[in-house]
PDB file of N, CA and C in Angstrom:
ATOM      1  N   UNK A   1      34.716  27.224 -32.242  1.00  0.00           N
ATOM      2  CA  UNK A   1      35.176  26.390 -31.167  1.00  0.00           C
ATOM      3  C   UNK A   1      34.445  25.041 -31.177  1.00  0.00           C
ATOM      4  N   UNK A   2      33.275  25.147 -31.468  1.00  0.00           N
ATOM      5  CA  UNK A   2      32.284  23.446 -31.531  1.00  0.00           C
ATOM      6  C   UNK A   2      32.872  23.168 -32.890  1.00  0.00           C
ATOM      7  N   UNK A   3      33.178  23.497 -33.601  1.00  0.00           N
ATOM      8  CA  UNK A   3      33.975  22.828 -35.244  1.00  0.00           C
ATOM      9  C   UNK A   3      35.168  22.387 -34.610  1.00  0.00           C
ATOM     10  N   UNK A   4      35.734  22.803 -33.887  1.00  0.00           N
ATOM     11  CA  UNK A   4      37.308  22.321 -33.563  1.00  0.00           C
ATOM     12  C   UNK A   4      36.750  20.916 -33.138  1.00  0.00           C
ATOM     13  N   UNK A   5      36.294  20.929 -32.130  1.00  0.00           N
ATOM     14  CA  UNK A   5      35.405  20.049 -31.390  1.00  0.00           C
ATOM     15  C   UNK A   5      35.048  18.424 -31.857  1.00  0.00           C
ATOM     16  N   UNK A   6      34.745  18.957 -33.736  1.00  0.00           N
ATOM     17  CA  UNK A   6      33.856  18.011 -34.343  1.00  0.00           C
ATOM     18  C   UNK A   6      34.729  17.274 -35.145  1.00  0.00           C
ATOM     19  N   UNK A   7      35.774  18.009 -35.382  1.00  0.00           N
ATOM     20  CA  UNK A   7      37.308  17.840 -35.903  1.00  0.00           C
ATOM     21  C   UNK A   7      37.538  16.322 -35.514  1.00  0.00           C
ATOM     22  N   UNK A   8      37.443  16.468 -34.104  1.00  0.00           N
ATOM     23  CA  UNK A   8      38.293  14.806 -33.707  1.00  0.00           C
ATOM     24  C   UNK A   8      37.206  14.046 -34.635  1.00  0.00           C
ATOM     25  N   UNK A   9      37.387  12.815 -35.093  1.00  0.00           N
ATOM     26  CA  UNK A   9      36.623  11.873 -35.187  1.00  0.00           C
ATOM     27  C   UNK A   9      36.110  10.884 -34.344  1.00  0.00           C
ATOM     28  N   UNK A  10      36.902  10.671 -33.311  1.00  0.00           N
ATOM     29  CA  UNK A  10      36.613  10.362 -32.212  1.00  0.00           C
ATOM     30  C   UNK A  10      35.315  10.571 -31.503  1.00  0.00           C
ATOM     31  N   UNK A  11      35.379  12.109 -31.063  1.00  0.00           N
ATOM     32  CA  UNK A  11      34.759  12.572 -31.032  1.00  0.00           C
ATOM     33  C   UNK A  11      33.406  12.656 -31.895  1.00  0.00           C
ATOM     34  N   UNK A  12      33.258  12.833 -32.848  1.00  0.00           N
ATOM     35  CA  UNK A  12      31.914  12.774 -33.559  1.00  0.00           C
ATOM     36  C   UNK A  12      31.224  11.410 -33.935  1.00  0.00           C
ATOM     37  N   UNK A  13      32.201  10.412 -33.807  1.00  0.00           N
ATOM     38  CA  UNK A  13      31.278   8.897 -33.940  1.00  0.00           C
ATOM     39  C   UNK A  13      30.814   8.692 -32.766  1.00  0.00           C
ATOM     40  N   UNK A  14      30.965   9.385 -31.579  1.00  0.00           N
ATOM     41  CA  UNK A  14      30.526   8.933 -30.149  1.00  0.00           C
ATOM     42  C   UNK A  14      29.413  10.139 -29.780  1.00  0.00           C
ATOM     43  N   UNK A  15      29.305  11.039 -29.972  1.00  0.00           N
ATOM     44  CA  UNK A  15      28.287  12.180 -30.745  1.00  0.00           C
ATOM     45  C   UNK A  15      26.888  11.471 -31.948  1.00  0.00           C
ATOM     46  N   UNK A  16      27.405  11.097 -32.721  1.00  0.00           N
ATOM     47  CA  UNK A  16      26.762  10.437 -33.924  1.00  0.00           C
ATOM     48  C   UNK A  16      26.312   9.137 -32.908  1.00  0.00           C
ATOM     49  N   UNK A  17      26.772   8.137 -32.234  1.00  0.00           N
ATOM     50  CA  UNK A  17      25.932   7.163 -31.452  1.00  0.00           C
ATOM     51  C   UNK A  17      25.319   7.476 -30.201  1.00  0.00           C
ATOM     52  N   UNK A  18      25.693   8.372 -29.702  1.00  0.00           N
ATOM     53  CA  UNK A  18      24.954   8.811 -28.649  1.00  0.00           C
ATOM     54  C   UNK A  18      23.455   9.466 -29.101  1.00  0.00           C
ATOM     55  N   UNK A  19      23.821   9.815 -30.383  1.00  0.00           N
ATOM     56  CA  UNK A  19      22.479  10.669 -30.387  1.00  0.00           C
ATOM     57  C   UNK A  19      21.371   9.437 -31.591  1.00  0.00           C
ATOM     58  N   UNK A  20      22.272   8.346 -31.841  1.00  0.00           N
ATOM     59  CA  UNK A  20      21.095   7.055 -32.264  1.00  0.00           C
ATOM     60  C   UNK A  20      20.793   6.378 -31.330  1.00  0.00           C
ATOM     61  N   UNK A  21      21.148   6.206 -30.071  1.00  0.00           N
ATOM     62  CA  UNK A  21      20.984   5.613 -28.505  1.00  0.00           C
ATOM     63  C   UNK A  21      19.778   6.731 -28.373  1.00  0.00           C
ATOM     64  N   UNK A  22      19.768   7.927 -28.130  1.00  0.00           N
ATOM     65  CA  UNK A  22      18.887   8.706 -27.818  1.00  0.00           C
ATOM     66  C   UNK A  22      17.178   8.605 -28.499  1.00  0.00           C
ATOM     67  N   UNK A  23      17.383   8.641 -30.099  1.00  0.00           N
ATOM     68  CA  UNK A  23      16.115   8.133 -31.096  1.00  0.00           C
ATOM     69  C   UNK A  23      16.028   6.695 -30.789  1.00  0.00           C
ATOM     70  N   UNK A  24      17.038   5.491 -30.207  1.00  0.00           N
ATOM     71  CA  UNK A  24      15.988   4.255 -29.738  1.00  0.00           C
ATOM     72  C   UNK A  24      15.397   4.042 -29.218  1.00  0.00           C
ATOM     73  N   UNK A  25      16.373   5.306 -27.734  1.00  0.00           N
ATOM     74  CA  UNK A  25      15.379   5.448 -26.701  1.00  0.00           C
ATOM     75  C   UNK A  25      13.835   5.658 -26.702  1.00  0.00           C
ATOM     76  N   UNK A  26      13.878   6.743 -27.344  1.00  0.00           N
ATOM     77  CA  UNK A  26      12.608   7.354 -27.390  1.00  0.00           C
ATOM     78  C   UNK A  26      11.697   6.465 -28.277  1.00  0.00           C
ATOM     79  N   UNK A  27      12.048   5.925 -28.958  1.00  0.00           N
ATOM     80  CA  UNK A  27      11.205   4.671 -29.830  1.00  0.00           C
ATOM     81  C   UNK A  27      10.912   3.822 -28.818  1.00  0.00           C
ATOM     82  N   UNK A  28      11.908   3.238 -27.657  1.00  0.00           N
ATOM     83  CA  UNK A  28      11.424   2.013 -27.213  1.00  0.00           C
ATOM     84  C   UNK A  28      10.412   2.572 -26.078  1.00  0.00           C
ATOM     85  N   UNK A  29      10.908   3.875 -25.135  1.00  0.00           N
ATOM     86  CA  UNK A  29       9.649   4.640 -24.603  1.00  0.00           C
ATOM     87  C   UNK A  29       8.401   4.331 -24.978  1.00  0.00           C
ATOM     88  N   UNK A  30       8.238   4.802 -26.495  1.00  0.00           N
ATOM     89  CA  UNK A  30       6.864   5.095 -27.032  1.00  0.00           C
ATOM     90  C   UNK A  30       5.841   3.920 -27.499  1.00  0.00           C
ATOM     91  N   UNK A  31       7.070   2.645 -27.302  1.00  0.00           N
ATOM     92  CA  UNK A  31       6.869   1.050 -27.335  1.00  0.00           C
ATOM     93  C   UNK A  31       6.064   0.976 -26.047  1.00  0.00           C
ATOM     94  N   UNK A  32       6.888   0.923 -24.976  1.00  0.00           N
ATOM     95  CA  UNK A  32       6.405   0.593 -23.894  1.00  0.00           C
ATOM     96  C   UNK A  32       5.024   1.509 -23.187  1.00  0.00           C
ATOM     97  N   UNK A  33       5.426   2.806 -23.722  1.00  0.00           N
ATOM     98  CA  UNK A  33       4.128   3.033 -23.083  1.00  0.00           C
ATOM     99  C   UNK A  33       2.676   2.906 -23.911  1.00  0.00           C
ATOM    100  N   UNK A  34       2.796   2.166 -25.212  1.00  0.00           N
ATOM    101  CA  UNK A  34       1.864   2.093 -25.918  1.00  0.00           C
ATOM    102  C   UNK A  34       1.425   0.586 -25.192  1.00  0.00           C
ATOM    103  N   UNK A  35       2.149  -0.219 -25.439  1.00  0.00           N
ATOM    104  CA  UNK A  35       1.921  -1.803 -25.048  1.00  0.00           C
ATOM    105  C   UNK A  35       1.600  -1.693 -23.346  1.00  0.00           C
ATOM    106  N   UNK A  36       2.074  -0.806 -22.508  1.00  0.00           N
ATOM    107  CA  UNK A  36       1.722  -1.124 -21.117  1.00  0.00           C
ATOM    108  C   UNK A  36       0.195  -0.473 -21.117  1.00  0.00           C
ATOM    109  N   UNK A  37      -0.367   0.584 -21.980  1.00  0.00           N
ATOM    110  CA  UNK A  37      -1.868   0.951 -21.872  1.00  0.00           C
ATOM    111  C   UNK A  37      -2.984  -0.052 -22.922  1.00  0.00           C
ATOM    112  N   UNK A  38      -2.220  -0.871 -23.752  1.00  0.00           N
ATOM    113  CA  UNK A  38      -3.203  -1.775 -24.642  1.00  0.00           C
ATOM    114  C   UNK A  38      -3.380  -3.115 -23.462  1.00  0.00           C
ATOM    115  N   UNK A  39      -2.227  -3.531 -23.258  1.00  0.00           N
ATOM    116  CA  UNK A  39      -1.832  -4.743 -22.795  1.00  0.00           C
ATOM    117  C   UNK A  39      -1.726  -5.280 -21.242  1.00  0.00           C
ATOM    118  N   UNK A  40      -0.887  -4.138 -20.773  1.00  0.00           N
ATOM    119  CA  UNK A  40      -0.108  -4.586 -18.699  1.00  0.00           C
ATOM    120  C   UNK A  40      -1.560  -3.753 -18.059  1.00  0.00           C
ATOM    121  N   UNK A  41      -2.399  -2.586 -18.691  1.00  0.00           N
ATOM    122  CA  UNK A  41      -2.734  -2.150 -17.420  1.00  0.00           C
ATOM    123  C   UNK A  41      -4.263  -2.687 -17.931  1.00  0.00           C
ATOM    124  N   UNK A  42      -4.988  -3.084 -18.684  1.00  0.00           N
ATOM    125  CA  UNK A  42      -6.137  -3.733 -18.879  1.00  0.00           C
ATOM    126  C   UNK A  42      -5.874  -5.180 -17.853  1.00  0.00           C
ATOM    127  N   UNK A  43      -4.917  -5.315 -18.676  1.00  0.00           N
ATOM    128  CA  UNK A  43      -5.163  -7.042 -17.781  1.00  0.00           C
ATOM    129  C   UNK A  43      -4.582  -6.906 -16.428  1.00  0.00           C
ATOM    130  N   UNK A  44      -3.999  -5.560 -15.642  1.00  0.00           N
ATOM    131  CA  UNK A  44      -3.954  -5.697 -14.397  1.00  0.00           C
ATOM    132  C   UNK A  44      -5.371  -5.299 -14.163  1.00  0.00           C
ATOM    133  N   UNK A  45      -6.252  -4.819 -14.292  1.00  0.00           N
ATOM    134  CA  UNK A  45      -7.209  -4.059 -14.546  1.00  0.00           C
ATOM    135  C   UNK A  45      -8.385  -4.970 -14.159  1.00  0.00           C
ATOM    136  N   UNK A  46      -8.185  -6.177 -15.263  1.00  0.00           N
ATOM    137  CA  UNK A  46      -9.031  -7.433 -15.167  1.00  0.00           C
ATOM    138  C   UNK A  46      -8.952  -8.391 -13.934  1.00  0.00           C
ATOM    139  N   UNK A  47      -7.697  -8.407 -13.436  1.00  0.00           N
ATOM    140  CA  UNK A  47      -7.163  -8.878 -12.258  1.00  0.00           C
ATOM    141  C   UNK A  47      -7.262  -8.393 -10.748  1.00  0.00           C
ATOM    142  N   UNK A  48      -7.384  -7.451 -11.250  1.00  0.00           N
ATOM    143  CA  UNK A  48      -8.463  -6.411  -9.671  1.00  0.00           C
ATOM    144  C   UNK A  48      -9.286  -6.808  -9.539  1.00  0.00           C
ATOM    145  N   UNK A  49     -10.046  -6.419 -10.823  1.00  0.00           N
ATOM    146  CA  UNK A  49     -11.359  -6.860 -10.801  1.00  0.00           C
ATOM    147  C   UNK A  49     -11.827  -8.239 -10.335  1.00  0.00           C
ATOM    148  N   UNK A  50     -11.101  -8.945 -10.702  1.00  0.00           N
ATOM    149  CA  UNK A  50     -11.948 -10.420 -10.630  1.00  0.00           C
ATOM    150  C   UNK A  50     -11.203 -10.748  -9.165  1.00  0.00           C
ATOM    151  N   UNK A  51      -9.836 -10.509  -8.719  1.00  0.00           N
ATOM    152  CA  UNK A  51      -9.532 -10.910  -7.429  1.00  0.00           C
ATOM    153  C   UNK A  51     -11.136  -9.646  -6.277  1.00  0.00           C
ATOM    154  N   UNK A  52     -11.291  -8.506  -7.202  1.00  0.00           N
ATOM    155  CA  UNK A  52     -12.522  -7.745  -5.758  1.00  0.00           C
ATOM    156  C   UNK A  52     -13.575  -9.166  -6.045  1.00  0.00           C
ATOM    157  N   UNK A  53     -14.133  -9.122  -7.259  1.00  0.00           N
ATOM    158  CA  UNK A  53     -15.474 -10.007  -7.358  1.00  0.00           C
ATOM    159  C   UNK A  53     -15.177 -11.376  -6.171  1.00  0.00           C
ATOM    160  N   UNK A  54     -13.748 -12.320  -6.428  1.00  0.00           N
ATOM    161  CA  UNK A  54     -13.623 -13.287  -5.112  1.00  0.00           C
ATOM    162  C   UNK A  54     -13.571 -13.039  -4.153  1.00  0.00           C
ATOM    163  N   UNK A  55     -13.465 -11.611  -3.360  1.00  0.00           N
ATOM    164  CA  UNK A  55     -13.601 -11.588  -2.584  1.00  0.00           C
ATOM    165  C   UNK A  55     -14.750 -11.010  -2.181  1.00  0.00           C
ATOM    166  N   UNK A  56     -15.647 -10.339  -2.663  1.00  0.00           N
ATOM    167  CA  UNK A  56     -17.269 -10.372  -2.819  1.00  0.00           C
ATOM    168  C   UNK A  56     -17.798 -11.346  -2.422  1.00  0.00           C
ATOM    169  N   UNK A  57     -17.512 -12.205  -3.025  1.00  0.00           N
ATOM    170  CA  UNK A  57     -18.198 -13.511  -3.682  1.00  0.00           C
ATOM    171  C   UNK A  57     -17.906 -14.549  -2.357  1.00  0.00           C
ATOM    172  N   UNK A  58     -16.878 -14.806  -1.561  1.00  0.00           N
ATOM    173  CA  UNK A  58     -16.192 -15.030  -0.070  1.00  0.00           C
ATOM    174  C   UNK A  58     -17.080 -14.695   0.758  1.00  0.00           C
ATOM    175  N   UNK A  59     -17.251 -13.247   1.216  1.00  0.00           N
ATOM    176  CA  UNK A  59     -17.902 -12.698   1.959  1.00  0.00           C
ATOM    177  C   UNK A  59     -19.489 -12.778   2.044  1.00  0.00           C
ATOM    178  N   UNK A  60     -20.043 -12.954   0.510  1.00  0.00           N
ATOM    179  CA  UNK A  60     -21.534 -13.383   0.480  1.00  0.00           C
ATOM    180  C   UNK A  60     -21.804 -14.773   1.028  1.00  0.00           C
ATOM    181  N   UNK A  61     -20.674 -15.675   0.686  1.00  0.00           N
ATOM    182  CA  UNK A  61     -20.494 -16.709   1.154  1.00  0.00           C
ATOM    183  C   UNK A  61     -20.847 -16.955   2.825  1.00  0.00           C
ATOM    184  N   UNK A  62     -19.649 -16.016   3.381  1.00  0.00           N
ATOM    185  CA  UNK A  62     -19.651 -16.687   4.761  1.00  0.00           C
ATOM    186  C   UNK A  62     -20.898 -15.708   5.400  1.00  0.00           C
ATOM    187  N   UNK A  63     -21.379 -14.777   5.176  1.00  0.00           N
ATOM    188  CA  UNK A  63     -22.484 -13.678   5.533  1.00  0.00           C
ATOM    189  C   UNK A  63     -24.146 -14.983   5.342  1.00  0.00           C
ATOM    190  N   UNK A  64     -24.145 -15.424   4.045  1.00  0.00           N
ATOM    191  CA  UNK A  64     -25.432 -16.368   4.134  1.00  0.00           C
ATOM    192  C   UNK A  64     -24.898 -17.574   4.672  1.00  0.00           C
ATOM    193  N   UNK A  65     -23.976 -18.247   5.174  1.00  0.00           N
ATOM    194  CA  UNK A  65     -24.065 -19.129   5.887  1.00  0.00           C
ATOM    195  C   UNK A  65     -23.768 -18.871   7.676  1.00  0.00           C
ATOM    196  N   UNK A  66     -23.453 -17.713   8.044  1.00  0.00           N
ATOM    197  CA  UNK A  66     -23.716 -17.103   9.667  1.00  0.00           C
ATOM    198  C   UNK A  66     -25.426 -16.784   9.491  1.00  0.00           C
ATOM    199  N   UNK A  67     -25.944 -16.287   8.605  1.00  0.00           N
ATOM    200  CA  UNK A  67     -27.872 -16.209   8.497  1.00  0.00           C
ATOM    201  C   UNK A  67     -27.948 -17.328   8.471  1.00  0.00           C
ATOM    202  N   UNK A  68     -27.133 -18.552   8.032  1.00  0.00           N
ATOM    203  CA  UNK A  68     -28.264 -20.132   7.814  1.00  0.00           C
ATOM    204  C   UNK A  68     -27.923 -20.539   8.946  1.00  0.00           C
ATOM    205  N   UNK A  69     -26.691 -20.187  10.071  1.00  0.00           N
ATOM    206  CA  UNK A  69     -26.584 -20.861  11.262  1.00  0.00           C
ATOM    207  C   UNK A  69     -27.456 -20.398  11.944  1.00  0.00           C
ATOM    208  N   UNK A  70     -27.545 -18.893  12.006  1.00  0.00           N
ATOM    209  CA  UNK A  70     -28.504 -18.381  13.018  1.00  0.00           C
ATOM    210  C   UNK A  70     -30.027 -18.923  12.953  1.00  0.00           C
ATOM    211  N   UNK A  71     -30.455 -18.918  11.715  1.00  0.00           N
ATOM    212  CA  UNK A  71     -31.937 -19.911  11.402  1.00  0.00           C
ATOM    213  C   UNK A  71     -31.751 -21.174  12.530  1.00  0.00           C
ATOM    214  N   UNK A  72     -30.718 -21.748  12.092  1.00  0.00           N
ATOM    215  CA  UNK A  72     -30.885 -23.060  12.653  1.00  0.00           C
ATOM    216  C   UNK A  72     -31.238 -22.881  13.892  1.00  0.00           C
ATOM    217  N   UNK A  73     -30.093 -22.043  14.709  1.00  0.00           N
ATOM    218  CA  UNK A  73     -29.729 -21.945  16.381  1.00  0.00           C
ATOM    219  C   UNK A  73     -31.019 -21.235  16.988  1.00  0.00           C
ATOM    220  N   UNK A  74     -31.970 -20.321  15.323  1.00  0.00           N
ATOM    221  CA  UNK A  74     -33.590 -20.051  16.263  1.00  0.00           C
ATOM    222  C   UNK A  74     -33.604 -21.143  16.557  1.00  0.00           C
ATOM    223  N   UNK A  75     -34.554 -22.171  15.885  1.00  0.00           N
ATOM    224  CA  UNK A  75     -34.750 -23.531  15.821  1.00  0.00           C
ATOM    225  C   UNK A  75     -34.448 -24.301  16.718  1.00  0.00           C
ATOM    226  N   UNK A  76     -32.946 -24.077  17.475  1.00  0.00           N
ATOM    227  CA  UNK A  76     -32.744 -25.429  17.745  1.00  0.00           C
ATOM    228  C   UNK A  76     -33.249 -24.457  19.526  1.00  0.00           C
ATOM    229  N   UNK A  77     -33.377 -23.610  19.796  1.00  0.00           N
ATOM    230  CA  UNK A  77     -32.950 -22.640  21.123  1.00  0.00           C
ATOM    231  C   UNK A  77     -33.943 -21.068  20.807  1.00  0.00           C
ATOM    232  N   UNK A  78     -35.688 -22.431  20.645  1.00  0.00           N
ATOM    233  CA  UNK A  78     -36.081 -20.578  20.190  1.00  0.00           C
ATOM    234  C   UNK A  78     -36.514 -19.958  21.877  1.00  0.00           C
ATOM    235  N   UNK A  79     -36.617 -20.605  23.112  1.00  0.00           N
ATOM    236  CA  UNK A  79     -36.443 -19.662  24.361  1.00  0.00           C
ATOM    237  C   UNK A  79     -35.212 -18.699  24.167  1.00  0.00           C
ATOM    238  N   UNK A  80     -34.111 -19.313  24.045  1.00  0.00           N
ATOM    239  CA  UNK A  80     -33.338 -18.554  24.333  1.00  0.00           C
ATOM    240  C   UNK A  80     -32.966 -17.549  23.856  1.00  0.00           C
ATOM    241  N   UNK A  81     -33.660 -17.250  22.028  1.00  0.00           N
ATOM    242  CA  UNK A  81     -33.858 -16.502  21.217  1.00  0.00           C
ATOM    243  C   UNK A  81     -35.131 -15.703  21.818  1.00  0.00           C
ATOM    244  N   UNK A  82     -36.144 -15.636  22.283  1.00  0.00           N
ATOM    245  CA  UNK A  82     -36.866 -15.330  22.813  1.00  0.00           C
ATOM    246  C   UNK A  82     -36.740 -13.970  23.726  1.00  0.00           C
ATOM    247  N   UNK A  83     -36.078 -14.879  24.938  1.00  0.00           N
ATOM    248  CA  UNK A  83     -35.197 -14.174  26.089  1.00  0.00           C
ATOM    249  C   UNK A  83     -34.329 -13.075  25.361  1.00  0.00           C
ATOM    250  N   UNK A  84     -33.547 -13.322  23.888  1.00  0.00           N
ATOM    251  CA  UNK A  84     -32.807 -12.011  24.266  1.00  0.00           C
ATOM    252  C   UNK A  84     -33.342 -11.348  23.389  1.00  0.00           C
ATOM    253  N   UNK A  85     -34.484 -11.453  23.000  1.00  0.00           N
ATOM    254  CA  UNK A  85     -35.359 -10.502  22.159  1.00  0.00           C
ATOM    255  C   UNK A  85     -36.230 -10.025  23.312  1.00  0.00           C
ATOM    256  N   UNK A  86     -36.495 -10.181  24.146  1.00  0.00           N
ATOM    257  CA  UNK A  86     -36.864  -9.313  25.440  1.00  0.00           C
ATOM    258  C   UNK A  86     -36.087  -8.872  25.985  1.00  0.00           C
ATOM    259  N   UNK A  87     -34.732  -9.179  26.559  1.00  0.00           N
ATOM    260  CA  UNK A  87     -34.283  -8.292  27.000  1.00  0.00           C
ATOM    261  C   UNK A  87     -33.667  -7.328  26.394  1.00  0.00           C
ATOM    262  N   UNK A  88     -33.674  -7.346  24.757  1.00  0.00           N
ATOM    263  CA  UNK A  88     -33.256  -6.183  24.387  1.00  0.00           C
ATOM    264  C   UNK A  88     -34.348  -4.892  23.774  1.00  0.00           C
ATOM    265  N   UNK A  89     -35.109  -5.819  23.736  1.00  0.00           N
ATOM    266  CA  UNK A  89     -36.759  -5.264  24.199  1.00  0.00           C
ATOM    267  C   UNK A  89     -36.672  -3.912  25.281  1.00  0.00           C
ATOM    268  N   UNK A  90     -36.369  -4.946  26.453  1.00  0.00           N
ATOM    269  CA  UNK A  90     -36.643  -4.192  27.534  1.00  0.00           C
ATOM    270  C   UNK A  90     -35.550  -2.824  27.729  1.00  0.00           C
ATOM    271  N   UNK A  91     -34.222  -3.030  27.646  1.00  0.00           N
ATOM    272  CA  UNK A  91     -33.013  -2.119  27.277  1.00  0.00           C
ATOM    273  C   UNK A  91     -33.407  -0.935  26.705  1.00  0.00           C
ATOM    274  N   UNK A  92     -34.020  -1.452  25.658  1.00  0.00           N
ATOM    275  CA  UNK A  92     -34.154  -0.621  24.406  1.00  0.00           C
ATOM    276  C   UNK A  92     -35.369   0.624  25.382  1.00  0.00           C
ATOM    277  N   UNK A  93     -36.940   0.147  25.475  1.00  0.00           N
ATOM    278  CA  UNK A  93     -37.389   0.777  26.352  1.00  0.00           C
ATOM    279  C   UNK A  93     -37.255   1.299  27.627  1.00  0.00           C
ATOM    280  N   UNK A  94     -36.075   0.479  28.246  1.00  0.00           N
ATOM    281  CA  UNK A  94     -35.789   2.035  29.518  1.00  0.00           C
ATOM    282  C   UNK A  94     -34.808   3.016  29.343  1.00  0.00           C
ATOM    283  N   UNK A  95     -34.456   2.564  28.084  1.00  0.00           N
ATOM    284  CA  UNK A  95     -33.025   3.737  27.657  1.00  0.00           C
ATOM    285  C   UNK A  95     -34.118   5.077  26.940  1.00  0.00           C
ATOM    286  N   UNK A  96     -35.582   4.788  26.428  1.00  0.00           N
ATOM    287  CA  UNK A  96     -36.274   5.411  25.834  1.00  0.00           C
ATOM    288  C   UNK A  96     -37.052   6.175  27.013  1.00  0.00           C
ATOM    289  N   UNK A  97     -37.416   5.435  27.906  1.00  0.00           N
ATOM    290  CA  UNK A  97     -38.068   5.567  28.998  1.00  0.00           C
ATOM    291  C   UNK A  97     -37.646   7.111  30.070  1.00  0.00           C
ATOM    292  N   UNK A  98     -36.373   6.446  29.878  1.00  0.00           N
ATOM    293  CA  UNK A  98     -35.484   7.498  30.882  1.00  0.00           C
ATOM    294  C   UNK A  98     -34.999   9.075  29.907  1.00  0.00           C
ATOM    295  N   UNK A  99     -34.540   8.915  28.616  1.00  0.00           N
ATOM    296  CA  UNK A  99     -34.576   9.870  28.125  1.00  0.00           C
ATOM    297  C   UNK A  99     -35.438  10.961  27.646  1.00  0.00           C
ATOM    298  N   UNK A 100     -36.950  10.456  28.067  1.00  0.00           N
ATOM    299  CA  UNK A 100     -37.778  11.118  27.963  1.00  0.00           C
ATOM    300  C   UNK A 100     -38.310  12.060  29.220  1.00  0.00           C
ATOM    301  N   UNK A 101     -37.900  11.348  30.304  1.00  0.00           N
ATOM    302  CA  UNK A 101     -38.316  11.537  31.487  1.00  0.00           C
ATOM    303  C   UNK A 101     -37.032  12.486  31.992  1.00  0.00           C
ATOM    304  N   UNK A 102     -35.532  12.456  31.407  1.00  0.00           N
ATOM    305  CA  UNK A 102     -34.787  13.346  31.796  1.00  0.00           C
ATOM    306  C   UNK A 102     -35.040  14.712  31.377  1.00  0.00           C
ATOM    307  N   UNK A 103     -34.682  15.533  32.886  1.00  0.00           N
ATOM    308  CA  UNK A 103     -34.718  17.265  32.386  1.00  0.00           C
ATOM    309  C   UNK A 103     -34.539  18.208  31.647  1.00  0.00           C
ATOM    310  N   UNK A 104     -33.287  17.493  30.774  1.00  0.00           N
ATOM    311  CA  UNK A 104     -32.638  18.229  29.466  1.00  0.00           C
ATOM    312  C   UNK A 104     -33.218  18.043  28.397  1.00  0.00           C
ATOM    313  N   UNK A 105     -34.264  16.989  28.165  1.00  0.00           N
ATOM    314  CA  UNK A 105     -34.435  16.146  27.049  1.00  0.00           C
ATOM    315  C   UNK A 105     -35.521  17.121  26.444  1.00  0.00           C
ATOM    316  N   UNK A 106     -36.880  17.478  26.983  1.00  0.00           N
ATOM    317  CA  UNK A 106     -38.003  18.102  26.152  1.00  0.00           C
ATOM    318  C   UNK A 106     -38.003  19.662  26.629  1.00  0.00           C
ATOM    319  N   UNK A 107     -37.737  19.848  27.998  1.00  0.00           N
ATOM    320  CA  UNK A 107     -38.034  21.055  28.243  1.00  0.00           C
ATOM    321  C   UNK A 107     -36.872  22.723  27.512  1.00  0.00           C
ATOM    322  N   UNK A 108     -37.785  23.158  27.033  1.00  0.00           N
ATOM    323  CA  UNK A 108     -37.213  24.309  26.510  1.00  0.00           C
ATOM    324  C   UNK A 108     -36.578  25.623  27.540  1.00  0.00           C
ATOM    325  N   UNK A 109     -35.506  26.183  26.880  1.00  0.00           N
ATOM    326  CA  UNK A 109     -35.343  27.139  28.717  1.00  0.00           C
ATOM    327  C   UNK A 109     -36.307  28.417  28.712  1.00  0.00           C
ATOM    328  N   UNK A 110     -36.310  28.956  29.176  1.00  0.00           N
ATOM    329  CA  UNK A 110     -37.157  29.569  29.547  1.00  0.00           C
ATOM    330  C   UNK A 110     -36.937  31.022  28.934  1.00  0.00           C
ATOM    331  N   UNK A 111     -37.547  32.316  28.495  1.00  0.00           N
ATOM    332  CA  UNK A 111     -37.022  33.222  27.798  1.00  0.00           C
ATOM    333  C   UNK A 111     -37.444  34.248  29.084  1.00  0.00           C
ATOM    334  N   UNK A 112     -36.781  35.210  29.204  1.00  0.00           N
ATOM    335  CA  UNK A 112     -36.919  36.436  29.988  1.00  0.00           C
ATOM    336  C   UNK A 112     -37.511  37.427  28.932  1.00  0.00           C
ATOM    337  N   UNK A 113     -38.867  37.989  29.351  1.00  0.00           N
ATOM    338  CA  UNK A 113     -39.637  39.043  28.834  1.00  0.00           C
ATOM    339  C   UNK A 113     -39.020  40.109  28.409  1.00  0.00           C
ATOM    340  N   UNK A 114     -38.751  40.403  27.269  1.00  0.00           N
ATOM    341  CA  UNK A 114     -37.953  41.735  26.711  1.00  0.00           C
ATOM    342  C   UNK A 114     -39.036  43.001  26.785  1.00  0.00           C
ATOM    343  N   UNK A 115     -38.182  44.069  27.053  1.00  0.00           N
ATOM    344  CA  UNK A 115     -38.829  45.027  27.537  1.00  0.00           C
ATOM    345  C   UNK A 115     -38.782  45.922  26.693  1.00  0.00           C
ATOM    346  N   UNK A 116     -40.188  46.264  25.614  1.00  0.00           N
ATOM    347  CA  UNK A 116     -39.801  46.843  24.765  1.00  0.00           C
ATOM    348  C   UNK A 116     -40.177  48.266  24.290  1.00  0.00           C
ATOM    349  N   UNK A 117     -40.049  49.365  25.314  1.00  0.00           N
ATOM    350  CA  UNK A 117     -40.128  50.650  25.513  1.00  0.00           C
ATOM    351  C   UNK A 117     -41.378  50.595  25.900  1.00  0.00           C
ATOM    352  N   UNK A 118     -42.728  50.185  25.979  1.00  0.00           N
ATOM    353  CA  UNK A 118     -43.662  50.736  25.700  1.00  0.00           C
ATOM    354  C   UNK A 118     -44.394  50.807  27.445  1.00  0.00           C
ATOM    355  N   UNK A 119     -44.681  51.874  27.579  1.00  0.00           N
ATOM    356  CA  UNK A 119     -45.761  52.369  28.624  1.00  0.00           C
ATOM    357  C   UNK A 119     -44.524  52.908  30.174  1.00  0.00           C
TER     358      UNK A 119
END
């Protein structure tokens, strides 16, 4: 029944190109995925990379120049730098103050004497 089949000619030149469409395929597959791992994914690869490093590199940026403002603004306003280094001073020690002094904080509960047969 597949010989009858093969009979047409028709039939078998469209058989016969379908199945050289199929071996290009797979050639141009084995193209692309060779050239997209030498070639597309290194240099996307490189392009990560160097777009993370700018933006590294941004951020170190604006990070040491908020430290070079703050230098200055000691400088220009060291009371007022002063002031909130005491009052967070002070914050800091009554938040310490009070948690020490609360009931829950050190005291252990209390154990009930186990009774252990004797006398």
């Amino acid at each position: 029944m597949i010989n009858e089949a093969f009979e047409d000619k028709r039939a078998a030149q469209l058989f016969s190109r379908v199945g050289e469409d199929l071996s290009s395929l797979r050639s141009d597959v084995k193209l692309l995925v060779s050239h997209a791992a030498r070639h597309t994914l290194p240099d996307g690869a490189r392009e990560l990379a160097r777009s993370g490093r700018d933006q590294f590199q941004s951020g170190r940026d604006y990070a040491t120049e908020r430290v070079r403002h703050l230098g200055r603004s000691a400088r220009e306003h060291p009371a007022g730098v002063s002031v909130a280094g005491a009052l967070l001073f002070g914050v800091l020690a009554a938040g310490i103050y009070l948690l020490i002094k609360s009931d829950g904080c050190c005291e252990a509960p209390e154990e009930e004497p186990q009774d252990l047969g004797i006398g």
